[in-house]
Protein backbone atom coordinates (compact mmCIF):
# COMPACT_ATOMS: atom_id res chain seq x y z
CA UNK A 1 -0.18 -2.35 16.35
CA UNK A 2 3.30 -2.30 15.45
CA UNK A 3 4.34 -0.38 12.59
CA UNK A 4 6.88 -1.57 10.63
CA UNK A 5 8.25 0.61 8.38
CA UNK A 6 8.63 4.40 9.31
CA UNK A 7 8.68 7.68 7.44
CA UNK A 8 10.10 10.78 7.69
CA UNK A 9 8.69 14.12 7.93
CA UNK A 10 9.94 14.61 3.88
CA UNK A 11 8.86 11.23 2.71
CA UNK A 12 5.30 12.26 4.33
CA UNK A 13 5.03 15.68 2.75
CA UNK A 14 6.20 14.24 -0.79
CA UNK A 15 3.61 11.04 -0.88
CA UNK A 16 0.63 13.61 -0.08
CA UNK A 17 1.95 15.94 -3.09
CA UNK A 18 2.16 12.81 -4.89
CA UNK A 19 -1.48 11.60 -4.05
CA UNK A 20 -2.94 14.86 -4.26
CA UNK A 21 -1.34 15.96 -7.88
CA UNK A 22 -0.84 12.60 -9.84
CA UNK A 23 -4.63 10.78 -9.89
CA UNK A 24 -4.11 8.45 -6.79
CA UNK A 25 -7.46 6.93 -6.56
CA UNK A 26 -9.66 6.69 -4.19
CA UNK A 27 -9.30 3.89 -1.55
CA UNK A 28 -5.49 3.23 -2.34
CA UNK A 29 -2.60 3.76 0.24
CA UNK A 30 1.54 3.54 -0.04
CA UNK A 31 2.28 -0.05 -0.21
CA UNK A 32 6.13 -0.53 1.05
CA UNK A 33 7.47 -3.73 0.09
CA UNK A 34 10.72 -6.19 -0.71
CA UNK A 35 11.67 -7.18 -4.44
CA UNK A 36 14.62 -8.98 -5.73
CA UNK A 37 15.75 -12.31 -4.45
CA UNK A 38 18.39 -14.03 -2.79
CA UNK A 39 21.98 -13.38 -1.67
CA UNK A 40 24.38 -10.81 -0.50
CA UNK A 41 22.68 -7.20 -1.88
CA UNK A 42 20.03 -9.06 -3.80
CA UNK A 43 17.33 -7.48 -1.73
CA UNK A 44 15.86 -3.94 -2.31
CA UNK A 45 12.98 -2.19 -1.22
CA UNK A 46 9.86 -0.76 -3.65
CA UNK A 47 7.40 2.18 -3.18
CA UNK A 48 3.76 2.49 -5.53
CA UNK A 49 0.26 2.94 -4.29
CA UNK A 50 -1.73 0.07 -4.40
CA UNK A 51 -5.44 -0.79 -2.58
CA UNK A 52 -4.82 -3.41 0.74
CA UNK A 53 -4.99 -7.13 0.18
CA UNK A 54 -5.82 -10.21 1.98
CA UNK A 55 -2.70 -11.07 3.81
CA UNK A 56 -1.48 -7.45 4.53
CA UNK A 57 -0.64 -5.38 7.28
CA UNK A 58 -2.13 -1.90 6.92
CA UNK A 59 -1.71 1.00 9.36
CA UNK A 60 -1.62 4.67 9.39
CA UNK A 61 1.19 7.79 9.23
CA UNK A 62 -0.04 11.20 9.65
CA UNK A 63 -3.43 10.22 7.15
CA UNK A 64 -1.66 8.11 4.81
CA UNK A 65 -2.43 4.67 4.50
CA UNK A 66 0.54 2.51 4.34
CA UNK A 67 0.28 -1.38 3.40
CA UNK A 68 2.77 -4.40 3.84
CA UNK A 69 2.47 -7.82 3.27
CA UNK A 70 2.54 -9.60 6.22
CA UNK A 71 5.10 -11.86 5.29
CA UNK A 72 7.69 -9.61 4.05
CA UNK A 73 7.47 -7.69 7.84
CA UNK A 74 10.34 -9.28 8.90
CA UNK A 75 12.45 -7.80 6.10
CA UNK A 76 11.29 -4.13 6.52
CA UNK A 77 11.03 -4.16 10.22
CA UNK A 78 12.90 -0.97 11.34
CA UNK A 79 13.04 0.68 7.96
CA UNK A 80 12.82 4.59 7.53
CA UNK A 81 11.70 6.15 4.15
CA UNK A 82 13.34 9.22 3.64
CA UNK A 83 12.72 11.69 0.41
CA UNK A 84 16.08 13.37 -0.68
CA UNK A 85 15.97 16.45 -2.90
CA UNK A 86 19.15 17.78 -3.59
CA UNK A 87 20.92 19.51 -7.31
CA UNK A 88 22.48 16.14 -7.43
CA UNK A 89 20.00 13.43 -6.40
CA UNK A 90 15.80 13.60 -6.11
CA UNK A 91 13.71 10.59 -4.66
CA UNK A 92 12.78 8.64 -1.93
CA UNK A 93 15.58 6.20 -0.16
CA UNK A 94 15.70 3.28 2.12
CA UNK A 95 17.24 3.36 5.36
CA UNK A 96 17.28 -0.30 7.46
CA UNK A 97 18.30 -0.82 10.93
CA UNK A 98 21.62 -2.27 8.90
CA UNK A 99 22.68 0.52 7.47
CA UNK A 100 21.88 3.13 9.93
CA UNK A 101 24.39 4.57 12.16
């Protein structure tokens, strides 16, 4: 099963504080997914919890559940979610195989 979006060891620990302290319920999982449209930039990346539907990809990372519609795989193949908390800047960012490095 190929997994194709990764997270890191602070994006982990921050979506099971999330689940655990903000009324996740029962049966849902991280859904990782594309928004915007086309062009140069017009692409970002979204985070929420959501329950798996038909046409997804769901897998697991260290107990959480983590969904992606199978379409949109080819857009976050390779992606890392990292969680940054710093004085200056606090939430979770993207990192793609374009940008790394």
């Amino acid at each position: 099963m190929i997994e194709p979006v990764t997270l890191s060891d602070k994006a982990i620990a921050e979506v099971k504080h999330i689940m655990a302290n903000k009324n996740i319920p029962e049966g849902y999982g991280l859904r990782i997914g594309v928004k915007g449209g086309s062009g140069c930039g017009g692409m970002g990346f979204m985070l929420g919890f959501d329950k798996s539907k038909e046409g997804d990809i769901s897998y697991d990372v260290e107990g959480i559940t983590v969904h992606v519609e199978k379409k949109q795989t080819m857009y976050l193949i390779g992606l890392e979610v990292d969680f940054v908390d710093e004085s200056d800047a606090r939430g979770f960012t993207f990192i793609s195989p374009e940008t790394a490095g």
